[in-house]
PDB file of N, CA and C in Angstrom:
ATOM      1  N   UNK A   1     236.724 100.814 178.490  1.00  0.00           N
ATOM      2  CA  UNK A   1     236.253  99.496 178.124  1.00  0.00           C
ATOM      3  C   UNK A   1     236.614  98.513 179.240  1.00  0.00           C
ATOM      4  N   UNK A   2     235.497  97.760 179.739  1.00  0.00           N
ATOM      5  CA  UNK A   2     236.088  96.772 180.622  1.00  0.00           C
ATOM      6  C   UNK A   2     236.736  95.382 179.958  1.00  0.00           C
ATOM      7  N   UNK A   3     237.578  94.577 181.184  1.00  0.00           N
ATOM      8  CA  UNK A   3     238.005  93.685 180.311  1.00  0.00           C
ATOM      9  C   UNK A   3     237.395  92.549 180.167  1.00  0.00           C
ATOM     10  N   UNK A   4     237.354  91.571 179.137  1.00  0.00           N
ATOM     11  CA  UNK A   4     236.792  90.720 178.863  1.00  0.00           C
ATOM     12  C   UNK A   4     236.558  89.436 179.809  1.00  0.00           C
ATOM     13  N   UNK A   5     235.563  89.372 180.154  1.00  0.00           N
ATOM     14  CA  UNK A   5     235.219  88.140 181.008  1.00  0.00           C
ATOM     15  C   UNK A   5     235.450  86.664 180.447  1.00  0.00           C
ATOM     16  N   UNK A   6     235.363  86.655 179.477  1.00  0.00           N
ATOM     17  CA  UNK A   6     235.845  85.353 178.621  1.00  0.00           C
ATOM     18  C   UNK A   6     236.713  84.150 179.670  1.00  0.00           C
ATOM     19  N   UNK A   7     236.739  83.115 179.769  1.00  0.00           N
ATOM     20  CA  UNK A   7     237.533  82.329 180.429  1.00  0.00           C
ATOM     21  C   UNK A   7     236.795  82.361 182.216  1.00  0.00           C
ATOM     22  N   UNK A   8     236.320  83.199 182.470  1.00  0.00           N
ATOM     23  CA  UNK A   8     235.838  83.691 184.008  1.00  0.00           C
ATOM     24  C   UNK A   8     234.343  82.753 183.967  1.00  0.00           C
ATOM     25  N   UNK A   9     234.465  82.239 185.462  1.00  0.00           N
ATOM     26  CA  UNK A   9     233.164  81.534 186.014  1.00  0.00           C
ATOM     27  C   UNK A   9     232.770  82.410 186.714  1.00  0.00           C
ATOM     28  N   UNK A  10     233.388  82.592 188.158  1.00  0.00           N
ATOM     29  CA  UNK A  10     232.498  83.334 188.359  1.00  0.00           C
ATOM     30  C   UNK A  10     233.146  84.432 189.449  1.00  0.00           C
ATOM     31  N   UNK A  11     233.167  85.276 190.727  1.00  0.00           N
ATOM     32  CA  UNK A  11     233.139  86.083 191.208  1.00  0.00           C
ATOM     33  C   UNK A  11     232.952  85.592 192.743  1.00  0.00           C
ATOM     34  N   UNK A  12     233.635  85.862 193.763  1.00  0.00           N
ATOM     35  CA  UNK A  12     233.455  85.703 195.169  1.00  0.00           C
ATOM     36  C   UNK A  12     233.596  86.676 195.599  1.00  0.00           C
ATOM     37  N   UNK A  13     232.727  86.991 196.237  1.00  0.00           N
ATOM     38  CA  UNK A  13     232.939  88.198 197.183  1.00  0.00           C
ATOM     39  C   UNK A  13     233.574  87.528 198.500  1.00  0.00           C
ATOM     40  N   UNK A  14     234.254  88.248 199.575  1.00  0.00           N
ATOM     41  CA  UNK A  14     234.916  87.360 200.645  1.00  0.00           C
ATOM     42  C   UNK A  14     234.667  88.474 201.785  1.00  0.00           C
ATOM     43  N   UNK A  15     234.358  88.362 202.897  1.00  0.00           N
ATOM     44  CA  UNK A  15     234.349  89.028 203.987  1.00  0.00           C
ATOM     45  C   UNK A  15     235.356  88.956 204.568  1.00  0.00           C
ATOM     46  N   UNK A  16     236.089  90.009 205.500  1.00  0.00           N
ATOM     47  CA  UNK A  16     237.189  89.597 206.770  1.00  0.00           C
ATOM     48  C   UNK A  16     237.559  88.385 206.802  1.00  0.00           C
ATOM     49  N   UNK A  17     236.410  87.767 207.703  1.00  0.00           N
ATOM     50  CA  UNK A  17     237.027  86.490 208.453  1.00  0.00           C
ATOM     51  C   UNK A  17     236.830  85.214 207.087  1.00  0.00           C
ATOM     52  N   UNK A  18     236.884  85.585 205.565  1.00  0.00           N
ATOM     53  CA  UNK A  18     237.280  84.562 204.992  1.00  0.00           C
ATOM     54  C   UNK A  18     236.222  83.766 204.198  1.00  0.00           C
ATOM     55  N   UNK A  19     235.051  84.400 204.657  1.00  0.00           N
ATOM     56  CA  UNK A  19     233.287  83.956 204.364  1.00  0.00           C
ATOM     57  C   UNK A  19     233.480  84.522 203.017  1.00  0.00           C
ATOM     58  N   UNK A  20     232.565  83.793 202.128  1.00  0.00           N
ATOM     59  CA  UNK A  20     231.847  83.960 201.058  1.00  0.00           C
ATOM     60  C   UNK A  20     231.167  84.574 200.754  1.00  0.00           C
ATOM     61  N   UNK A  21     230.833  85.726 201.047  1.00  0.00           N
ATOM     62  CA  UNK A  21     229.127  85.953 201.068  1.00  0.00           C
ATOM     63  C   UNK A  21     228.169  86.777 199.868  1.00  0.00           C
ATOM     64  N   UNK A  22     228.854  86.591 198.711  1.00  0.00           N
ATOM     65  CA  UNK A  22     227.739  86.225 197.785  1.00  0.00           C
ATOM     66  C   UNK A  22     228.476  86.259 195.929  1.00  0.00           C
ATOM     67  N   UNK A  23     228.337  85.390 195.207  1.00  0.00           N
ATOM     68  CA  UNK A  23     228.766  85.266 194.026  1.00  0.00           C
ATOM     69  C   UNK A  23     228.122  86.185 192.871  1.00  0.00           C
ATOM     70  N   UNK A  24     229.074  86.268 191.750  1.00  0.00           N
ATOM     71  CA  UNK A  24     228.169  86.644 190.372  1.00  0.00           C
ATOM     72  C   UNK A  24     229.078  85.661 189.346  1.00  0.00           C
ATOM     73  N   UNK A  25     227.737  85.057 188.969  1.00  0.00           N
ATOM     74  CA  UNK A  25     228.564  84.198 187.814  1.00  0.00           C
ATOM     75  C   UNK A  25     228.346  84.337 186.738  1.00  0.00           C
ATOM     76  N   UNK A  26     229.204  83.383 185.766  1.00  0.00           N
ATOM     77  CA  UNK A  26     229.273  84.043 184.414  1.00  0.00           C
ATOM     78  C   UNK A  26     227.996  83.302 183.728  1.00  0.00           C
ATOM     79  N   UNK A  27     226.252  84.014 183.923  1.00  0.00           N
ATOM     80  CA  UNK A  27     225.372  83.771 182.917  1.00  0.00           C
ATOM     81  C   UNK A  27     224.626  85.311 182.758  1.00  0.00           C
ATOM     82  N   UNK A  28     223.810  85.103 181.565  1.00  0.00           N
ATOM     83  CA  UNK A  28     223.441  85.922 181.322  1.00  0.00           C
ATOM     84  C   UNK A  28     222.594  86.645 182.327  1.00  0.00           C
ATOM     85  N   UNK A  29     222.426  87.910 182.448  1.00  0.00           N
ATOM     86  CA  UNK A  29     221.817  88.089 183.507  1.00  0.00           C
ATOM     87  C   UNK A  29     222.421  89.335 184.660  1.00  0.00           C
ATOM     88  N   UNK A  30     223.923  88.540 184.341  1.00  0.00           N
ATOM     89  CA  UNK A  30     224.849  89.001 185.600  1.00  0.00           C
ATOM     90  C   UNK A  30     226.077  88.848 184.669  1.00  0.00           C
ATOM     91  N   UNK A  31     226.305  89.313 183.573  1.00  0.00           N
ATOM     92  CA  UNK A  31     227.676  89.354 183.017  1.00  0.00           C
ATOM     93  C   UNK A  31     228.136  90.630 182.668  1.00  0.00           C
ATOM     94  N   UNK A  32     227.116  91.684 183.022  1.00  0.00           N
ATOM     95  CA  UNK A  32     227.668  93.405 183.024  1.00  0.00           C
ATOM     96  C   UNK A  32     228.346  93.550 184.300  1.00  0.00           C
ATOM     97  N   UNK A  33     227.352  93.062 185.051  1.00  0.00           N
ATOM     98  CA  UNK A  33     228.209  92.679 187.014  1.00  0.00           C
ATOM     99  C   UNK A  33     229.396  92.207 186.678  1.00  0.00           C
ATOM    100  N   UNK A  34     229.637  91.240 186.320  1.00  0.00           N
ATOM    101  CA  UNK A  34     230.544  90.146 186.527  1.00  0.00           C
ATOM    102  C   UNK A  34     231.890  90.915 186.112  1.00  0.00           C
ATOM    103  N   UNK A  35     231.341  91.792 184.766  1.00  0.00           N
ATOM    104  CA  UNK A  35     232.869  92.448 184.269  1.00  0.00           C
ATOM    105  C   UNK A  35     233.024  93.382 185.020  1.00  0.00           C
ATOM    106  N   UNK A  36     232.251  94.462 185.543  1.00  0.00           N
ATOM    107  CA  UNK A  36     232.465  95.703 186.290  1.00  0.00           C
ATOM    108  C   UNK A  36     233.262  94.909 187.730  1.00  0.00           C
ATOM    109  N   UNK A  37     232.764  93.919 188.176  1.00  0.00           N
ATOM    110  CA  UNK A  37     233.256  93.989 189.337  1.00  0.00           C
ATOM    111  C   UNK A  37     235.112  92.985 189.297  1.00  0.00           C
ATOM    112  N   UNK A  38     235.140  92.170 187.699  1.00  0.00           N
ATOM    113  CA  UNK A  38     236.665  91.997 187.884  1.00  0.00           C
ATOM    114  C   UNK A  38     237.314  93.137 187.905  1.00  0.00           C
ATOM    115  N   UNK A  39     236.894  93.880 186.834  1.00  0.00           N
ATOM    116  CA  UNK A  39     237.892  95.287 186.525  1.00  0.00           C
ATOM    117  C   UNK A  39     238.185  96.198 188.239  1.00  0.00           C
ATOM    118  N   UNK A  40     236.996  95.935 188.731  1.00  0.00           N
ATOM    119  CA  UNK A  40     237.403  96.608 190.190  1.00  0.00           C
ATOM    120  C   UNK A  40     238.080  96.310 191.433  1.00  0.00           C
ATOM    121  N   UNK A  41     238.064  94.593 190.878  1.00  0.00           N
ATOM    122  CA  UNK A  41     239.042  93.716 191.378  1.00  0.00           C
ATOM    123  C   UNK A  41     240.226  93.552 191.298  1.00  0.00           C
ATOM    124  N   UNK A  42     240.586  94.333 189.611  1.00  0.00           N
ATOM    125  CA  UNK A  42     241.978  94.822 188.751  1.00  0.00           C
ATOM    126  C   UNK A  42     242.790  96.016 189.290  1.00  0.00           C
ATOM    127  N   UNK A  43     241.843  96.726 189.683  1.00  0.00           N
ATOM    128  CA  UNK A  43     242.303  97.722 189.647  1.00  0.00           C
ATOM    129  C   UNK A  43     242.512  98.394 191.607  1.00  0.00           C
ATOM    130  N   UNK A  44     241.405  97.817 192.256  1.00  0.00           N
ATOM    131  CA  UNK A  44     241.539  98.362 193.671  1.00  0.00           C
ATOM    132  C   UNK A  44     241.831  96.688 194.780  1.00  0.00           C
ATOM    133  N   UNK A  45     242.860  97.272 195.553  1.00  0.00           N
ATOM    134  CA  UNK A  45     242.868  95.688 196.610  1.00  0.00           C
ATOM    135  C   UNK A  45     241.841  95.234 196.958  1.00  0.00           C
ATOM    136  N   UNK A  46     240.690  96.038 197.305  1.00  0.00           N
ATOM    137  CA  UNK A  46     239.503  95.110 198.213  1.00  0.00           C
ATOM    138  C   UNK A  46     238.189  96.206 197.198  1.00  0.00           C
ATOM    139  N   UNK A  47     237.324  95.574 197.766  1.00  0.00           N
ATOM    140  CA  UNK A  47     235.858  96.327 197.427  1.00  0.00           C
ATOM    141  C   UNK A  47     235.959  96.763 198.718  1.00  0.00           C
ATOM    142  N   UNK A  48     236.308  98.190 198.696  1.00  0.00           N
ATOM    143  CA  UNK A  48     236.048  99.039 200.127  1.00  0.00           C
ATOM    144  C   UNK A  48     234.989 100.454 199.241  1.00  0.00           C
ATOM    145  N   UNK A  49     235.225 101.570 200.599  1.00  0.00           N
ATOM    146  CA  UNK A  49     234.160 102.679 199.711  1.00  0.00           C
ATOM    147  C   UNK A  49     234.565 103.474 198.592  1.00  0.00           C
ATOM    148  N   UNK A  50     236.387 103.831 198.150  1.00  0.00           N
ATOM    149  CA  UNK A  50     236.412 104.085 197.150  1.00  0.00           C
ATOM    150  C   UNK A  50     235.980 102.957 195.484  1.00  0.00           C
ATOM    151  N   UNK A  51     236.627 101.793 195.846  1.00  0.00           N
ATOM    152  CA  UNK A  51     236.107 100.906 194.910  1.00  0.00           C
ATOM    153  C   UNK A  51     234.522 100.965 194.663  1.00  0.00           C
ATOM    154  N   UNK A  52     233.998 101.143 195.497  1.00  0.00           N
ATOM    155  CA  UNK A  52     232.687 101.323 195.194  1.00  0.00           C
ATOM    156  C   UNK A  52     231.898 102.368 195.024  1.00  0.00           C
ATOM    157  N   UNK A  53     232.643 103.322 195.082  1.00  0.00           N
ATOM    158  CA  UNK A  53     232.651 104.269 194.389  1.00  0.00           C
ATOM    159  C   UNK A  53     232.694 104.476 193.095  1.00  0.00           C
ATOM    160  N   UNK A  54     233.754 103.546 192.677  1.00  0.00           N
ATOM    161  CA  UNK A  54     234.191 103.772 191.469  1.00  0.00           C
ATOM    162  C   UNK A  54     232.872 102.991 190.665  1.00  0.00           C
ATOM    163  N   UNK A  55     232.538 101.739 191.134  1.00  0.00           N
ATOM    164  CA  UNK A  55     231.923 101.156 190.958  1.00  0.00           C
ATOM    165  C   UNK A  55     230.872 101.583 190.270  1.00  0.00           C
ATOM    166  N   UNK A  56     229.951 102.491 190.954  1.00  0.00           N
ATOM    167  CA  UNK A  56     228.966 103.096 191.103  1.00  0.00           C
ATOM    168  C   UNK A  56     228.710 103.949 189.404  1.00  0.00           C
ATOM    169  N   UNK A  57     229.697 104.555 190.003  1.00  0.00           N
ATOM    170  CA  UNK A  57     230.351 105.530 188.041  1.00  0.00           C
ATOM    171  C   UNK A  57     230.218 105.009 186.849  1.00  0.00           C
ATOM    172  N   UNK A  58     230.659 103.863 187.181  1.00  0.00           N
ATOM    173  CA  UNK A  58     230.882 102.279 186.086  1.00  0.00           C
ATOM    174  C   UNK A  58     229.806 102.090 185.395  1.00  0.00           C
ATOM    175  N   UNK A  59     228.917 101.584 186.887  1.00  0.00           N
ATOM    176  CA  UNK A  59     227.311 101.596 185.817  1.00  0.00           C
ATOM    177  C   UNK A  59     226.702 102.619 185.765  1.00  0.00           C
ATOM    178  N   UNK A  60     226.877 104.048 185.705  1.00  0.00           N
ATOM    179  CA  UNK A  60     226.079 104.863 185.243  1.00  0.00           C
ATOM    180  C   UNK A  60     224.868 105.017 185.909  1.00  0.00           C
ATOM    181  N   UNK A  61     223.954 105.101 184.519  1.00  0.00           N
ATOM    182  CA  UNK A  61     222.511 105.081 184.554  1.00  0.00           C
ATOM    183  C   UNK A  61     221.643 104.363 185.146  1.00  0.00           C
ATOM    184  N   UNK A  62     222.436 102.891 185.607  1.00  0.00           N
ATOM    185  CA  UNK A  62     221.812 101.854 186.325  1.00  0.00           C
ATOM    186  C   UNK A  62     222.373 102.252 187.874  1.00  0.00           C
ATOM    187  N   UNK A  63     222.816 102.932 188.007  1.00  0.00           N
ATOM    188  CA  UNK A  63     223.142 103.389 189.447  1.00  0.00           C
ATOM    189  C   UNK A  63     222.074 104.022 189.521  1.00  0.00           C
ATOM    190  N   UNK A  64     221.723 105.230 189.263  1.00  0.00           N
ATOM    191  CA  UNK A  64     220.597 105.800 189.660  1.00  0.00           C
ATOM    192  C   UNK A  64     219.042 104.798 189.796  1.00  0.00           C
ATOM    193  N   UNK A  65     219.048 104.267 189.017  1.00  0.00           N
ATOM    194  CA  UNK A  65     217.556 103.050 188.755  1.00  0.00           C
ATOM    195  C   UNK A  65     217.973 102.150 189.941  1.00  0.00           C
ATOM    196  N   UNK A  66     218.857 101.909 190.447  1.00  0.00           N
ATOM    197  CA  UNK A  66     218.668 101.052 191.666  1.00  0.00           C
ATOM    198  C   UNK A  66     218.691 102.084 192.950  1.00  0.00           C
ATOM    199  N   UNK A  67     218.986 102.817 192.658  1.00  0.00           N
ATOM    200  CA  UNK A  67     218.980 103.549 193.847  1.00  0.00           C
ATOM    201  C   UNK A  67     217.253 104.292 193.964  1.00  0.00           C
ATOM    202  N   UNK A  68     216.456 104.212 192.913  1.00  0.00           N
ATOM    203  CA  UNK A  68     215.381 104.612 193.735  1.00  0.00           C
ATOM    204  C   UNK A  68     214.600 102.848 193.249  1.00  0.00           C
ATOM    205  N   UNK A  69     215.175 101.774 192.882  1.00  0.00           N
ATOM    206  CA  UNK A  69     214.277 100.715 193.027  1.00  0.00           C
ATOM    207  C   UNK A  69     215.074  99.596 193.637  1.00  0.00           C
ATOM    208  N   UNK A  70     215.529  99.342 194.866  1.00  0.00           N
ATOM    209  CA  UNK A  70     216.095  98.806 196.244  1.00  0.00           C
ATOM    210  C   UNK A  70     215.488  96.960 195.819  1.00  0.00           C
ATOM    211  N   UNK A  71     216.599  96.614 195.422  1.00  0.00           N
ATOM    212  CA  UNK A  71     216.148  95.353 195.585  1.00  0.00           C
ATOM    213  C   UNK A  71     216.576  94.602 193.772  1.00  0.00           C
ATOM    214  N   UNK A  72     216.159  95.956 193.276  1.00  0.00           N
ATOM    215  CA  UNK A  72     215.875  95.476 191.602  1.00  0.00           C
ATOM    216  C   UNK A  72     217.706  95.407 190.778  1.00  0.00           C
ATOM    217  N   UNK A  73     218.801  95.808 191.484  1.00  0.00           N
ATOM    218  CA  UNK A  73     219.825  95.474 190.939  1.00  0.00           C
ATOM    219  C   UNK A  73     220.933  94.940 192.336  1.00  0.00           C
ATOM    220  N   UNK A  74     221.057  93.943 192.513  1.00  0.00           N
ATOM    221  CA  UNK A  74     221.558  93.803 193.780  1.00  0.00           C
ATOM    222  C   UNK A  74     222.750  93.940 194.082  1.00  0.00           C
ATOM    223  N   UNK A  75     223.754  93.534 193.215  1.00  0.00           N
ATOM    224  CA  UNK A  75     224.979  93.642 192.474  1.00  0.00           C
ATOM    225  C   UNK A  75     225.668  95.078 192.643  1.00  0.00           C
ATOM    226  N   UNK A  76     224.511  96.662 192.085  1.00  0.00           N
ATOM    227  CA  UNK A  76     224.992  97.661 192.678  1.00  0.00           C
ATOM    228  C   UNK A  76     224.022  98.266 194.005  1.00  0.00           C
ATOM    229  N   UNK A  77     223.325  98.001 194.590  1.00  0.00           N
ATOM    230  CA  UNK A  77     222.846  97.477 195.932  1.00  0.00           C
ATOM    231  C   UNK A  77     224.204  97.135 196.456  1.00  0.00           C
ATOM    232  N   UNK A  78     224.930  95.886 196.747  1.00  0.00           N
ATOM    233  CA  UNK A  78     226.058  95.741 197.264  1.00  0.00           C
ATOM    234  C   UNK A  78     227.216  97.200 197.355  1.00  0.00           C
ATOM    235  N   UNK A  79     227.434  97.728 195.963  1.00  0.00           N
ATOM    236  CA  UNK A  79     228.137  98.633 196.441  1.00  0.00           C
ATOM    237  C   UNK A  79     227.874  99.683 196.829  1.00  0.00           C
ATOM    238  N   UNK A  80     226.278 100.283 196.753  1.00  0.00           N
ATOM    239  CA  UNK A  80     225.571 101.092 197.647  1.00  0.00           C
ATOM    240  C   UNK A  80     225.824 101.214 199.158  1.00  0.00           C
ATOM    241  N   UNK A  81     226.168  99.988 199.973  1.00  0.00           N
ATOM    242  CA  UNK A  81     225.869  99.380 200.892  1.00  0.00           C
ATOM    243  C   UNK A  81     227.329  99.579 201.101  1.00  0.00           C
ATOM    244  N   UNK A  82     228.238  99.095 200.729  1.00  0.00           N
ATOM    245  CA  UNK A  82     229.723  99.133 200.836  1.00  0.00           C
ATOM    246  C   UNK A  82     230.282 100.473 200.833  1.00  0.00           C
ATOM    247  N   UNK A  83     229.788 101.335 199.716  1.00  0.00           N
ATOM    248  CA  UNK A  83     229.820 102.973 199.858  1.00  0.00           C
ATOM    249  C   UNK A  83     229.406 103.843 200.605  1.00  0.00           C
ATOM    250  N   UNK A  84     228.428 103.030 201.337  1.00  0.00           N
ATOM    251  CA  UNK A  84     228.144 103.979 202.921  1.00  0.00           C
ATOM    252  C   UNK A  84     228.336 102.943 204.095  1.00  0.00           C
ATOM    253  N   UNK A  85     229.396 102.567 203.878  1.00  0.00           N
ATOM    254  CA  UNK A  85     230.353 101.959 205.166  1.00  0.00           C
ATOM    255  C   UNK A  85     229.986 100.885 205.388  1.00  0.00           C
ATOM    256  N   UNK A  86     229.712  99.836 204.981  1.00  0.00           N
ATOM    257  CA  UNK A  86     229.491  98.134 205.220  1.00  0.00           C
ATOM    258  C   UNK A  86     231.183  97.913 205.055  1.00  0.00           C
ATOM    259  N   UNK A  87     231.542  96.784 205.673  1.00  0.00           N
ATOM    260  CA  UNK A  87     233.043  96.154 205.363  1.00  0.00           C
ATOM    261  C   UNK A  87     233.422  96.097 204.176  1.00  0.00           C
ATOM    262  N   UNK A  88     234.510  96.095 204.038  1.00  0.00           N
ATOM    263  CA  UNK A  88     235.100  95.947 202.496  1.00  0.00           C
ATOM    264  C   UNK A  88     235.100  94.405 202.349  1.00  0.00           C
ATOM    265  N   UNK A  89     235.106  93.758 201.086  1.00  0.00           N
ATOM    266  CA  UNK A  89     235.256  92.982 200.670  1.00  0.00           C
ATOM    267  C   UNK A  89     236.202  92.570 199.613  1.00  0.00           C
ATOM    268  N   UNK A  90     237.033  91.278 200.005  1.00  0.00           N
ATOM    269  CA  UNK A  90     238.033  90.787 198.470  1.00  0.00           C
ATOM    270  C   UNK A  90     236.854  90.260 197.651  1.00  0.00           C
ATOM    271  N   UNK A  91     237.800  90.555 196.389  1.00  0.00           N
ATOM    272  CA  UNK A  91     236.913  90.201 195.410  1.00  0.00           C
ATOM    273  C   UNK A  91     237.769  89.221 194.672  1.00  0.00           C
ATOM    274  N   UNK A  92     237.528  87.653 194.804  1.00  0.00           N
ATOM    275  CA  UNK A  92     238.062  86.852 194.427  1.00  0.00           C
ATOM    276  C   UNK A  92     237.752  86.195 192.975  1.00  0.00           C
ATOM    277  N   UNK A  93     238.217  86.042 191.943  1.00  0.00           N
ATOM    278  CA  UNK A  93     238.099  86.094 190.454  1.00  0.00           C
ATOM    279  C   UNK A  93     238.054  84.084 190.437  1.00  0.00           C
ATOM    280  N   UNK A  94     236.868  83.499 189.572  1.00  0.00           N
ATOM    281  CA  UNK A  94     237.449  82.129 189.713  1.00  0.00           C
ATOM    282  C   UNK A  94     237.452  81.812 188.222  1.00  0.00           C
ATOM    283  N   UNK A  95     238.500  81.092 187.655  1.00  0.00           N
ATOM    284  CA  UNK A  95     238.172  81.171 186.196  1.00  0.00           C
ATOM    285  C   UNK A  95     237.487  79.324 185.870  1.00  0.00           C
ATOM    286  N   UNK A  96     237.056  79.850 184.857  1.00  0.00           N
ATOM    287  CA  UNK A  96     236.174  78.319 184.496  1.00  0.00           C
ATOM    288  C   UNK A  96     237.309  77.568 183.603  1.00  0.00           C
ATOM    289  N   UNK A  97     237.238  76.114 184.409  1.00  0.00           N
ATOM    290  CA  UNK A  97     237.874  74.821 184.007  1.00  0.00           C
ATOM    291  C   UNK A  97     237.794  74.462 182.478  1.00  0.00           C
ATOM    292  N   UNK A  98     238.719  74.160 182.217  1.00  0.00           N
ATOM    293  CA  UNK A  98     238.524  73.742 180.315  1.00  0.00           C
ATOM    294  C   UNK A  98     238.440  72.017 180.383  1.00  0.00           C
TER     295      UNK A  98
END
């Protein structure tokens, strides 16, 4: 079971030198992302190729559906991309303001 996103805005991905380079936030849409990728944030230091590995496992059935439709889940696209050697990335957690 992943853990509950509740309280969470949204998701930074962070490159090396400190860049941003691309969010998942907490709306509908992107809140299966949003939990798979805290829990992988929980559990591994960076989004490198085992994390995304793991990743991959996580979503299952939707791993395979993006992998033959490129474009249509981008979220595991990213760790496609990260799992065959793109930089690792921190995965920075931001929680939403009360």
């Amino acid at each position: 079971m992943l853990p509950s996103i509740d309280g969470l805005e949204r998701i930074e991905l962070v490159d090396p030198s400190g860049v941003t380079v691309a969010m998942i936030e907490n709306r509908p849409g992107q809140q299966g992302s949003l939990a798979v990728y805290q829990y992988l944030g929980q559990v591994f230091p960076a989004l490198d190729a085992a994390a995304a590995e793991h990743g991959l496992a996580v979503f299952g059935e939707h791993t395979q559906d993006a992998r033959s439709r490129s474009g249509a889940h981008p979220n595991i696209d990213r760790l496609l991309a990260v799992a065959s050697g793109d930089e690792a990335l921190l995965i920075k957690t931001v929680s939403a303001s009360v």
